[in-house]
Protein backbone atom coordinates (compact mmCIF):
# COMPACT_ATOMS: atom_id res chain seq x y z
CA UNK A 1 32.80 137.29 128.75
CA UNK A 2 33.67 135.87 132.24
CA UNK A 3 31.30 136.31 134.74
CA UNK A 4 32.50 136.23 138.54
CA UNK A 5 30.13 135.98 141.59
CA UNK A 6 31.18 138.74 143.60
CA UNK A 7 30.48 138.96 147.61
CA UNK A 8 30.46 142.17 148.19
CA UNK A 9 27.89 143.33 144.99
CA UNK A 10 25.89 139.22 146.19
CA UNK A 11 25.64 139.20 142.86
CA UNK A 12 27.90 137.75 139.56
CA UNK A 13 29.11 140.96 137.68
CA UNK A 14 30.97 140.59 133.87
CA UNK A 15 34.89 140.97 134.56
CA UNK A 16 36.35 144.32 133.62
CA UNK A 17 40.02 144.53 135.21
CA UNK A 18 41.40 147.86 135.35
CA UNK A 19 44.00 147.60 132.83
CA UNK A 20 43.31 145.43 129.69
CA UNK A 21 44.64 142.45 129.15
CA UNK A 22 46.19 142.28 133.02
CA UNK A 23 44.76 140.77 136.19
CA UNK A 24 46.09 141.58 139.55
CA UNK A 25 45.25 138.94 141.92
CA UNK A 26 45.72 138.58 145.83
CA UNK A 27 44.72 135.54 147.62
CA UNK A 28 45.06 135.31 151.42
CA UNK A 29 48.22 132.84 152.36
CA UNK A 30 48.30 130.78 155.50
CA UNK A 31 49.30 131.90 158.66
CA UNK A 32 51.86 129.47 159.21
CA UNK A 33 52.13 127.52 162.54
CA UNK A 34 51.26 124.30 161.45
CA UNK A 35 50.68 121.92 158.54
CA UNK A 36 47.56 123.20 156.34
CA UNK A 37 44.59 120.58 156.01
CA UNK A 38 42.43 119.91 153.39
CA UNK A 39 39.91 122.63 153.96
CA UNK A 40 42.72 124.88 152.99
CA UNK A 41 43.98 123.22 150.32
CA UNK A 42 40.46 123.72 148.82
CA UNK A 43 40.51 127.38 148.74
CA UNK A 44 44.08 127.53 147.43
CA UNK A 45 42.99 124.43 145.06
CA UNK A 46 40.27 126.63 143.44
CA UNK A 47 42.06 129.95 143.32
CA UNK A 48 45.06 128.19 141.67
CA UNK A 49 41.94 126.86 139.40
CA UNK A 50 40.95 130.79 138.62
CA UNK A 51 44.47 131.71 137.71
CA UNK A 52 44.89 128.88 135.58
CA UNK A 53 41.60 129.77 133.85
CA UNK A 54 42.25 133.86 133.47
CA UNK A 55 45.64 132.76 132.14
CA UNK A 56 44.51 130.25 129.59
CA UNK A 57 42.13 132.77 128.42
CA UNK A 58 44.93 135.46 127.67
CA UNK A 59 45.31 137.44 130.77
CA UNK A 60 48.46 138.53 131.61
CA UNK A 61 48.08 137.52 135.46
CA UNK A 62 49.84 138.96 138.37
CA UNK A 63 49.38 136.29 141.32
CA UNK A 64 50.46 137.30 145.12
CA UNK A 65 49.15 134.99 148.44
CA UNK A 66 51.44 136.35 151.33
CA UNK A 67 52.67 134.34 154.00
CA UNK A 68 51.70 135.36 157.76
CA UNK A 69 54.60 134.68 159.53
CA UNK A 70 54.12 136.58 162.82
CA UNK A 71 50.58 136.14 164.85
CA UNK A 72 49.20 135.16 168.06
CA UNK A 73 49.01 131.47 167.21
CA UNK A 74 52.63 131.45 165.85
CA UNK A 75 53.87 133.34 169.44
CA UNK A 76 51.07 130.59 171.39
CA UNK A 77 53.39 127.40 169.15
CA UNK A 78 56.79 128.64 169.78
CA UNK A 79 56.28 129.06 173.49
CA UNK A 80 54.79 125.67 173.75
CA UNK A 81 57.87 123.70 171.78
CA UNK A 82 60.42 126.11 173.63
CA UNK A 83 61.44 127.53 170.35
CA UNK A 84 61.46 131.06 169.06
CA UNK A 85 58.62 132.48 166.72
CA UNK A 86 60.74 132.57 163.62
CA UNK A 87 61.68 128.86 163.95
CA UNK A 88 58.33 127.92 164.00
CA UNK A 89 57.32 130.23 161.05
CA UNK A 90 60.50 129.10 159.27
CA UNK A 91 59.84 125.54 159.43
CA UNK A 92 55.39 125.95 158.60
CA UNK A 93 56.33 128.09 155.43
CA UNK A 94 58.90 125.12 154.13
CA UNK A 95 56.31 122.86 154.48
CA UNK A 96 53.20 125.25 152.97
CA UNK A 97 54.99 125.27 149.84
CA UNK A 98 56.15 121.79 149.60
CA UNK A 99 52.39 120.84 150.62
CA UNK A 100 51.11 123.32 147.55
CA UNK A 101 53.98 121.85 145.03
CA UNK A 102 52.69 118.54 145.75
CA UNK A 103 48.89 119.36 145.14
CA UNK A 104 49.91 120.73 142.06
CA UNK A 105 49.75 124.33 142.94
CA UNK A 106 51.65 126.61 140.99
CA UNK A 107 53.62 128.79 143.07
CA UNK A 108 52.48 132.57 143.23
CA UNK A 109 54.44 134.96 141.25
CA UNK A 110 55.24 136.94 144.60
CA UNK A 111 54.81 135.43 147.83
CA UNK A 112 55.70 138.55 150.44
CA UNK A 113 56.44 137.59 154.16
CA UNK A 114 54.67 140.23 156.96
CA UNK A 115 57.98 140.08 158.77
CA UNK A 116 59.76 141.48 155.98
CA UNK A 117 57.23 144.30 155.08
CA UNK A 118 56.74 145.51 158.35
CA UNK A 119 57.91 149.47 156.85
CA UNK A 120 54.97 148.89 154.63
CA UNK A 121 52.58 148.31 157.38
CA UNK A 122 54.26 151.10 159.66
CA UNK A 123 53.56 153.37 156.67
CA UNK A 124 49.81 152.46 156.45
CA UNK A 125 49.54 153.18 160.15
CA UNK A 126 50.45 156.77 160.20
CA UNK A 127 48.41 157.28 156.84
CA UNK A 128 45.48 156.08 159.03
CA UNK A 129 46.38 157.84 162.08
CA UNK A 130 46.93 160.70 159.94
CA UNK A 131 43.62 160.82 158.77
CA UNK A 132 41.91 160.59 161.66
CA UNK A 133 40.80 156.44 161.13
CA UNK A 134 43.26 155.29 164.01
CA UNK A 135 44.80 156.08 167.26
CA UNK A 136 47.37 155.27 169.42
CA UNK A 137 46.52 154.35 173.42
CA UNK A 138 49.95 153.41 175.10
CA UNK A 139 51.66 151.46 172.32
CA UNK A 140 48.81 150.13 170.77
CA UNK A 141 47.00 151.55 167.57
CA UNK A 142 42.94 150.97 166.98
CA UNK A 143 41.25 151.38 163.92
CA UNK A 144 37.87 153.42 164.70
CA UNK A 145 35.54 151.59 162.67
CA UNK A 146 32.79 154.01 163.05
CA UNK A 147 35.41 156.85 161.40
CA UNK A 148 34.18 154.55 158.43
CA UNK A 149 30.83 154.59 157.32
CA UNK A 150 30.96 151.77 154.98
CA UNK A 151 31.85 149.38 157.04
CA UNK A 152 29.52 146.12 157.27
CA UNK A 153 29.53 146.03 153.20
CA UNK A 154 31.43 143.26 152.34
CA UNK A 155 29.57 141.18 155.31
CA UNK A 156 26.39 142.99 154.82
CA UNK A 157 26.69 143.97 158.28
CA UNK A 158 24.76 147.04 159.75
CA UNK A 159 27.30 148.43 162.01
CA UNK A 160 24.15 149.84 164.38
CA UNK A 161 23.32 145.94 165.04
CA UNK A 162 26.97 145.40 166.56
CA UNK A 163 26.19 147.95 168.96
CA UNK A 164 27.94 145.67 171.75
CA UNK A 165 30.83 145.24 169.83
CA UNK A 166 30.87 141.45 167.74
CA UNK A 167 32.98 139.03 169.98
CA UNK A 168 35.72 138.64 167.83
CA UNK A 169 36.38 142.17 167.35
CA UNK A 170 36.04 142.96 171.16
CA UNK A 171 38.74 140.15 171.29
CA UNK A 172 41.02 142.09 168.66
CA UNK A 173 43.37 144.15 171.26
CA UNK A 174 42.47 144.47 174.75
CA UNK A 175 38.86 144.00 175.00
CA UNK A 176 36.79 146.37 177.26
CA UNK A 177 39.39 147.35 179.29
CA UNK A 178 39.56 151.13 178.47
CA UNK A 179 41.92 151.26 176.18
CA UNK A 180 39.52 150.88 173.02
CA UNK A 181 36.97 154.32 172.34
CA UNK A 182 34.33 151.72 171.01
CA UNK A 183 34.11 148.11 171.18
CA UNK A 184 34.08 147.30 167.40
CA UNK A 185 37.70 148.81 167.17
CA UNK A 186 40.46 146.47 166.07
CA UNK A 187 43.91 146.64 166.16
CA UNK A 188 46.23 147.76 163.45
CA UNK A 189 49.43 147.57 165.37
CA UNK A 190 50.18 146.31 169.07
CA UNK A 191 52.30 147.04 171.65
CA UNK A 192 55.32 144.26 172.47
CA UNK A 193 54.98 141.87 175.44
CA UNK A 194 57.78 140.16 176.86
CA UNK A 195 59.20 137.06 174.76
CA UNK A 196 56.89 138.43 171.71
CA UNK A 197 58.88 139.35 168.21
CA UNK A 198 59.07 143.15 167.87
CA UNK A 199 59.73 145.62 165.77
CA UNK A 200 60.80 149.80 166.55
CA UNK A 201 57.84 152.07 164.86
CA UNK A 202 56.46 155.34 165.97
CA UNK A 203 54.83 154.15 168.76
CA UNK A 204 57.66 151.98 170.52
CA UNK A 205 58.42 147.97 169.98
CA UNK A 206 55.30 145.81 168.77
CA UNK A 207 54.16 144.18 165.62
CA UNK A 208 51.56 144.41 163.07
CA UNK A 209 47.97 143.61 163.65
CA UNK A 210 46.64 141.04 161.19
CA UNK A 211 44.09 142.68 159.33
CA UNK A 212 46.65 145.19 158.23
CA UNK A 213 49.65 142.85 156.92
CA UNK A 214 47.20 141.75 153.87
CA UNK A 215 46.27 145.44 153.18
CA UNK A 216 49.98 146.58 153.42
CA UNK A 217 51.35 144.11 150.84
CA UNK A 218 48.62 143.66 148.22
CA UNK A 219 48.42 147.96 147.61
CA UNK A 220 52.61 147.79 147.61
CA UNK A 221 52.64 144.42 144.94
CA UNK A 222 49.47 145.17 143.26
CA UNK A 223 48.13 148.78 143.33
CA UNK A 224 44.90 149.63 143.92
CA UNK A 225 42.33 148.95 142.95
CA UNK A 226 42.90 144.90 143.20
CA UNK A 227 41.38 143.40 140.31
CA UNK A 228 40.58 139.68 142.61
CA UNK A 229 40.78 139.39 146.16
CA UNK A 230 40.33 136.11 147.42
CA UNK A 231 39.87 134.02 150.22
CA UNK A 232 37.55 131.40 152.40
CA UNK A 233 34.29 131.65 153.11
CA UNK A 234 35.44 132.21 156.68
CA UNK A 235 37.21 135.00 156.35
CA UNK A 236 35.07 137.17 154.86
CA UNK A 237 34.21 138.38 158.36
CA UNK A 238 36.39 140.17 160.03
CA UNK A 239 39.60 139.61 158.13
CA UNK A 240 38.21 140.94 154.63
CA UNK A 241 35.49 143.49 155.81
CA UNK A 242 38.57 145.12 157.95
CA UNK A 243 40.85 145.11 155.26
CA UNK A 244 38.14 146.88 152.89
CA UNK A 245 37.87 149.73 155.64
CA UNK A 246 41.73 150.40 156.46
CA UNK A 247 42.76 150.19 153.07
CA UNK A 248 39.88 152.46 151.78
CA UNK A 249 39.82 155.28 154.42
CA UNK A 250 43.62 155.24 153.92
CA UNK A 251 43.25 155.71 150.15
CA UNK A 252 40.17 157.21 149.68
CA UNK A 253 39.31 154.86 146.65
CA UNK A 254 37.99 150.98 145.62
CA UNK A 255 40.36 148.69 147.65
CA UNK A 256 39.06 145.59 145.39
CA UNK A 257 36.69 145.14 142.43
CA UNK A 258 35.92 141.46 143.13
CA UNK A 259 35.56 139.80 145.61
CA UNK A 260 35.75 135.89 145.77
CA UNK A 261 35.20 133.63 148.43
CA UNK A 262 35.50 129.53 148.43
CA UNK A 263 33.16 127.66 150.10
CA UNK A 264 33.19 125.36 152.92
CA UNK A 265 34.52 121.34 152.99
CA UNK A 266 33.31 118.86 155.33
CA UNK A 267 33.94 115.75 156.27
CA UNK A 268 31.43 112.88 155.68
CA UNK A 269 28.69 115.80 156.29
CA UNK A 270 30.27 116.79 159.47
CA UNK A 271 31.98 120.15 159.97
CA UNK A 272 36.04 119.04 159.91
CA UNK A 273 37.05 120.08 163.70
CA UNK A 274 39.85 118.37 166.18
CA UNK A 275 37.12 117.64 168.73
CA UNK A 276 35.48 115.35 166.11
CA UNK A 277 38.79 113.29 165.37
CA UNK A 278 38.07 114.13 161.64
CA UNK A 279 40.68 116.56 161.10
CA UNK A 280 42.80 116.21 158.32
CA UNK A 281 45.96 117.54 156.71
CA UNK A 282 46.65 117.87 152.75
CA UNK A 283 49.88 115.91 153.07
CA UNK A 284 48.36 113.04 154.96
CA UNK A 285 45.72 112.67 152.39
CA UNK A 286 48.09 112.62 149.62
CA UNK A 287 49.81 109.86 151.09
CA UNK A 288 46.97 107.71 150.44
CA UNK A 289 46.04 109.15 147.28
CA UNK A 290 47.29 110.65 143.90
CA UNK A 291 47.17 114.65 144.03
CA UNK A 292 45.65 114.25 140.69
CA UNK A 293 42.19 112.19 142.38
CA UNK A 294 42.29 115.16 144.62
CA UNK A 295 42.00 117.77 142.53
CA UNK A 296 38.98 115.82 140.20
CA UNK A 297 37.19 115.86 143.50
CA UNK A 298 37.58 119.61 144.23
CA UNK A 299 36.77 120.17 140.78
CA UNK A 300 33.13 118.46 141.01
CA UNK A 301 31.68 121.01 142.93
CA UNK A 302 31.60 124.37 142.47
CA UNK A 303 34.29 126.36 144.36
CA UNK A 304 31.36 128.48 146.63
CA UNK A 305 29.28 125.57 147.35
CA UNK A 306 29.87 123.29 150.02
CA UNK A 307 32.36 120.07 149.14
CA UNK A 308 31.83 116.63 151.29
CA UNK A 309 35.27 115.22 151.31
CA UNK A 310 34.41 111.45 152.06
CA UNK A 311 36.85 107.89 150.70
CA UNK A 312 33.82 107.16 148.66
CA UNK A 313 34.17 110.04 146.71
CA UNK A 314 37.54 110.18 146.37
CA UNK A 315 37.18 106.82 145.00
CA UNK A 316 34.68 108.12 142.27
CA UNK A 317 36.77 110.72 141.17
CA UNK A 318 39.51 107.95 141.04
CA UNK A 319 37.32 105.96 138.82
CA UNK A 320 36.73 109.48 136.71
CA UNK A 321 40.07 110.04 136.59
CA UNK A 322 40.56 106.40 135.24
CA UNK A 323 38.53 107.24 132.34
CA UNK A 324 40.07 109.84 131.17
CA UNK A 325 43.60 108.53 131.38
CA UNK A 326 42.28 105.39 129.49
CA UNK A 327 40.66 107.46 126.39
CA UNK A 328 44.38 109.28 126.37
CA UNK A 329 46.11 106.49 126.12
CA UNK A 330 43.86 105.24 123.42
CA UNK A 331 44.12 107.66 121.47
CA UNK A 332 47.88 107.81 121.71
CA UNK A 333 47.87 104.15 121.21
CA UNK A 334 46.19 104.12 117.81
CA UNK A 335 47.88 107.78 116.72
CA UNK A 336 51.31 106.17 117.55
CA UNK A 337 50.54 102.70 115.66
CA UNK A 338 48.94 103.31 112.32
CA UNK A 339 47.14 100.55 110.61
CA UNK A 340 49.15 100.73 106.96
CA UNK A 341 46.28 98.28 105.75
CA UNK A 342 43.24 100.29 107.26
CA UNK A 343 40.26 101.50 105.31
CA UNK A 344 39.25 105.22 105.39
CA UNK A 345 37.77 106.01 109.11
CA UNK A 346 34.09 106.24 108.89
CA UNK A 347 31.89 107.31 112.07
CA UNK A 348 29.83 105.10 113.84
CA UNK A 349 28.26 108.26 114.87
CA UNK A 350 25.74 109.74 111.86
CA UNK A 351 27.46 113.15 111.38
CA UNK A 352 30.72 112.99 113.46
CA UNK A 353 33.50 114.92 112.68
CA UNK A 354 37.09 115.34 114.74
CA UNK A 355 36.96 119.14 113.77
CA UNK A 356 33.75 119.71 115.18
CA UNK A 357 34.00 117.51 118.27
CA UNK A 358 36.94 119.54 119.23
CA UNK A 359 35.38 122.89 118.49
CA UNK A 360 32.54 122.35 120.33
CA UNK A 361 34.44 121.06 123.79
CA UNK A 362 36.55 124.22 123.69
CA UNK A 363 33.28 126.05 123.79
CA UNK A 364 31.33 123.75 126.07
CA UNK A 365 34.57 124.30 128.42
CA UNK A 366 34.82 127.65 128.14
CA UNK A 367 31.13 128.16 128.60
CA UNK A 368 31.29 127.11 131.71
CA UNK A 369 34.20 128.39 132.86
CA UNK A 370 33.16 131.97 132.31
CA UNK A 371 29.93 131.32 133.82
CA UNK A 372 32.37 131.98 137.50
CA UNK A 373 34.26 129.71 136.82
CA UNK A 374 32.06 126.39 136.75
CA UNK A 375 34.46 123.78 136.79
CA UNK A 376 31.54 120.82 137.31
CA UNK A 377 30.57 122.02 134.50
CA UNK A 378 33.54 121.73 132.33
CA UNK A 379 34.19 118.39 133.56
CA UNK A 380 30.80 117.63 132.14
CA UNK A 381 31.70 119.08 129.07
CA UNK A 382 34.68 116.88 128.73
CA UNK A 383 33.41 113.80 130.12
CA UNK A 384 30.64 114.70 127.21
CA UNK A 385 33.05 114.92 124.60
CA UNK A 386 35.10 111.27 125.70
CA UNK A 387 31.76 109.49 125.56
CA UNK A 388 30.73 111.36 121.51
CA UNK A 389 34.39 110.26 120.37
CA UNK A 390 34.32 106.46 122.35
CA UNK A 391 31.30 106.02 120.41
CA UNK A 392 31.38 107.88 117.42
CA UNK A 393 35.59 105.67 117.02
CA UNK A 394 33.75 102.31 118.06
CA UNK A 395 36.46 99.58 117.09
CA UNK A 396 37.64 101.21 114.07
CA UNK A 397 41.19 100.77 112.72
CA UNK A 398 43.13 103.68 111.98
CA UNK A 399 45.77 104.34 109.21
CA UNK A 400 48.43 107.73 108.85
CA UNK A 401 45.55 109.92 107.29
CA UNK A 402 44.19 109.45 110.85
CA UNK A 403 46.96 110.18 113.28
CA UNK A 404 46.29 113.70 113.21
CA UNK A 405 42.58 113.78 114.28
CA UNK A 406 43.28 111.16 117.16
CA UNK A 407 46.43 113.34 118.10
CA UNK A 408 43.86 116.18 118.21
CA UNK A 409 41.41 114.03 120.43
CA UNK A 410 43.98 114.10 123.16
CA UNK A 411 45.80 117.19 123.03
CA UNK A 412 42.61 118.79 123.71
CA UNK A 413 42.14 116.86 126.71
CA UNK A 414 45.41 117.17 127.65
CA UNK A 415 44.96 120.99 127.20
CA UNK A 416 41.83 121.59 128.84
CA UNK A 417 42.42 118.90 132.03
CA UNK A 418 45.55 121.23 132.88
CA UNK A 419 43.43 124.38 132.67
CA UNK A 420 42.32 122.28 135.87
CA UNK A 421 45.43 121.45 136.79
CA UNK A 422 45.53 117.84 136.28
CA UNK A 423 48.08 116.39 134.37
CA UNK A 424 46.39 113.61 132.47
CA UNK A 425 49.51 113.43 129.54
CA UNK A 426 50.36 110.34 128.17
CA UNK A 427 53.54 110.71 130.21
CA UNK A 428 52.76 109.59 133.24
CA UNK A 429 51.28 106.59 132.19
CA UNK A 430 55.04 105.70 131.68
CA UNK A 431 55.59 106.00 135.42
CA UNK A 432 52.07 104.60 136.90
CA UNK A 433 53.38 100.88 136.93
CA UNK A 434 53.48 99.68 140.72
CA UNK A 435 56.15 98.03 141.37
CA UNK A 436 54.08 94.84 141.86
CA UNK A 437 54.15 94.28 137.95
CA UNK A 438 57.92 93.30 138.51
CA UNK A 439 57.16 90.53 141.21
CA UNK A 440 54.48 89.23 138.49
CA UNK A 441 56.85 89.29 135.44
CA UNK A 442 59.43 87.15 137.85
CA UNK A 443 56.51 84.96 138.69
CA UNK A 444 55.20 83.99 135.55
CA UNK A 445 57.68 85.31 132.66
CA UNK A 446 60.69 84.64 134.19
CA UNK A 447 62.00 88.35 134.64
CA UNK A 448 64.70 88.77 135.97
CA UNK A 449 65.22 92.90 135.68
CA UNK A 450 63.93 95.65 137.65
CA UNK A 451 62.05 98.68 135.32
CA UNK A 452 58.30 97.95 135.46
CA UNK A 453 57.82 99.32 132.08
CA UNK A 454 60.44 96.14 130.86
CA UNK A 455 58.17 94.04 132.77
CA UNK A 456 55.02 95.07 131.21
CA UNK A 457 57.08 94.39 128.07
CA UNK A 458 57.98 90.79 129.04
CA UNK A 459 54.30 90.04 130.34
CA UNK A 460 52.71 90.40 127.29
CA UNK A 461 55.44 88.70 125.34
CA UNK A 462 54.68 86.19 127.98
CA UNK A 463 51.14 86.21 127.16
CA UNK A 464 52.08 86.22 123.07
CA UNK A 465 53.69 83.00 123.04
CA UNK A 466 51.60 81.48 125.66
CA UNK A 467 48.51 81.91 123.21
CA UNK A 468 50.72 80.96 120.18
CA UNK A 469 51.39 77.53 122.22
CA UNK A 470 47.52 77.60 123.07
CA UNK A 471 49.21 77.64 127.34
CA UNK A 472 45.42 79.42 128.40
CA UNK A 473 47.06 79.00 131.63
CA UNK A 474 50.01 81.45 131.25
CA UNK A 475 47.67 83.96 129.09
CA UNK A 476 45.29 83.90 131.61
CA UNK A 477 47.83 84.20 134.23
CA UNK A 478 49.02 87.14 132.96
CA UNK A 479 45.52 88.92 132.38
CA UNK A 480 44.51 88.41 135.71
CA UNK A 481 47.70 89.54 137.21
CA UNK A 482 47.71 92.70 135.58
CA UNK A 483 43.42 93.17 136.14
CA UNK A 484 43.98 92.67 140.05
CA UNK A 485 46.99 95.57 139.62
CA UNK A 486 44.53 98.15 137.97
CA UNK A 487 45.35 97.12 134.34
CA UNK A 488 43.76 95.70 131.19
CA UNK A 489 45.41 94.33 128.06
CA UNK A 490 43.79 95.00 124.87
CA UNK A 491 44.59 93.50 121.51
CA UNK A 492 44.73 95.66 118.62
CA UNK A 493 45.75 94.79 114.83
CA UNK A 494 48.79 96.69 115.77
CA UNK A 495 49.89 94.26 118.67
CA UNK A 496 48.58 93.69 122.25
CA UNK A 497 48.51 97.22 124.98
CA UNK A 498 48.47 97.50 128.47
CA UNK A 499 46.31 100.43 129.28
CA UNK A 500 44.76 101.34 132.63
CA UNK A 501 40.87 99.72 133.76
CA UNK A 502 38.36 101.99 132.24
């Protein structure tokens, strides 16, 4: 039984969705007026992380993140570069998804733009107004938040204690001027200024308030009630607790039954901020570093606590990542290279057995992962089951009767990495030669072609004949060359194999 910590009950609750065997899931998107940086990444990181999970453990998921494509800080962008709002949205959504692609994000399976559900919003309005929730003062529309007596829940916010209106909903509209009835009112839809987008609804040109776009399109995609609505820490408060109350007075029933929020990431301990020069976007990072390190870092700690992005730690989960990668190609090493000659595999480990090993990592994994979704925990779990099989394999040889329990050794961590959504297959170790290997096969095997994996292949033919010819030099030359690119060679009965530094 999963178990998901949910904000709004501060408590984890088992997960029931409201049809069996189906998850609907909304996750906020990014408003989109500039790149996204790497404390966004992490919330999208870890909800991608969830999906992956429900899906691998049967659910039929239903995944929508929406795209904000008209605000304030959108308008504020385009004015500044002298280009229209659209433009600027436009170009900030390309590079969103291209950003997500690259992190290894799979794309959502509907990804609804406000600007093109602004009937849906309109619609919501008038159901409020309707109702008595909302009014209309010269253009603009409010939602009375005291026309909803739940409000504060989500937050566990006593609405009495806001008495003088909390700053950032005083700032939502027009403030104190006397256009709101209470301070703690927020807008739902606003009247158009000049050089703002705009859109004809009831109440003349504006647009949609913000709160309201992410109620609009997750009832119209999803339904209600939500089975996962998710988001940052940060915007729990107002975004989230407003969305609870339009959507609820407007329906009259459960907006969400979960309610998930990622935590926090700083920067060497320090809150990530502009001021602080420590500011950092996703696709600057992942210029310096595989997506896959990335996402082994986000994966270490647990997606509500706080994460400490730092190059040290990157460089850990580097090193982690390393390991992994080099038990995978082990295995596929000795699965795809059968020792005819080799006795009957026998432990070094008193009571080892493949079948076992394997079971029990499923459940370690899964453990975890239903315990909300503990993915430090799995990566124990696997990390766990590499070190039984490393020792339990020892330098064994390996005939045919074998190929199928080392085969098994790998798929599973295959299986379960990408449940994390790191690719560790075998694959890629076909395209991790740098192209440094080819300068070192020229230098000291005479190599004249261009394909690293060709030069790998000349190196250690290189490196045969050197030691057949006792030329320690070459051999050596070789070794080292290959060590100071990230590489070891290691000699099996089956022939010599370049594999990466463990």
């Amino acid at each position: 039984m999963i178990r998901i910590y949910d904000t709004q009950a501060r408590a984890k609750r088992d997960f029931v969705p409201a049809r069996e065997g189906k998850v609907g899931m909304y996750v906020c998107g990014p408003t989109v007026y500039n790149y996204i940086h790497i404390g966004n990444a992490r919330t999208f990181i870890s909800f991608d992380t969830v999906r992956r999970y429900l899906e691998w453990s049967g659910y039929d998921v239903t995944f929508v993140q929406n795209v904000t494509d008209v605000d304030d800080k959108i308008i504020t962008k385009a004015n500044e570069e002298g280009r229209t709002a659209a433009e600027v949205a436009a170009e900030y959504t390309e590079a969103f998804i291209a950003d997500m692609r690259a992190a290894g994000v799979k794309d959502p399976d509907i990804r609804p733009k406000a600007t093109e559900e602004i009937d849906e919003m309109i619609k919501l309005v008038e159901t409020l107004i309707e109702k008595g929730h909302a009014y209309e003062v010269e253009g603009d529309v409010y939602f009375s938040v005291r026309s909803f007596p739940e409000y504060g829940k989500l937050s566990n916010r006593n609405i009495d204690e806001m008495e003088g209106g909390h700053r950032e909903l005083r700032a939502d509209g027009k403030g104190l001027e006397d256009r709101k009835r209470d301070p703690l009112d927020f807008a739902v839809w606003k009247a158009a200024k000049p050089g703002e987008p705009s859109w004809e609804s009831p109440w003349g040109q504006g647009r949609p308030g913000w709160h309201i776009e992410c109620s609009a399109m997750s009832r119209k995609y999803l339904g209600m009630p939500l089975d996962i609505h998710g988001g940052g820490a940060d915007l729990a408060f107002p975004h989230h607790e407003n969305e609870i109350a339009q959507s609820e007075a407007a329906c009259g029933c459960t907006f969400s039954n979960y309610w998930m929020h990622g935590g926090m990431l700083q920067i060497n301990s320090e809150k990530m901020s502009k001021s602080l020069g420590n500011f950092l976007l996703l696709r600057d990072v992942l210029k310096e570093c595989d997506a896959r390190v990335l996402r082994m870092l986000m994966m270490q700690t647990h997606y509500r606590s706080p994460l400490d992005f730092s190059k040290e730690r990157l460089d850990e989960a580097g090193a982690s990542l390393g390991r992994l990668c080099c038990c995978i190609d082990r295995m596929d090493w000795l699965a795809s290279h059968p020792d005819e000659n080799a006795p009957a595999f026998v432990p070094e480990t008193e009571g080892f057995t493949f079948e076992k090993a394997v079971k029990n990592v499923r459940e370690a994994f899964a453990a975890s992962m239903d315990d909300d979704f503990n993915t430090a925990g799995a990566l124990g779990a696997i990390f766990g089951f590499v070190g039984e099989v490393n020792a339990a394999l020892g330098t064994a040889t390996f005939g045919p009767a074998d190929v199928a329990n080392l085969e098994s050794v790998r798929d599973v961590i295959i299986e379960l990495m990408g449940v994390l959504g790191i690719d560790v297959a075998p694959a890629k170790a076909e395209v991790a030669y740098p192209a440094e290997v080819v300068d070192l096969a020229r230098e000291v095997a005479g190599f004249e072609g261009e394909d690293a994996a060709e030069a790998v292949d000349a190196l250690l033919e290189a490196r045969a004949d050197a030691r057949a010819e006792k030329n320690w030099a070459v051999a050596d030359a070789v070794r080292d060359g290959l060590c100071g690119l990230g590489f070891t060679i290691e000699d099996t009965p089956q022939g010599a194999k370049v594999s990466y530094s463990c």
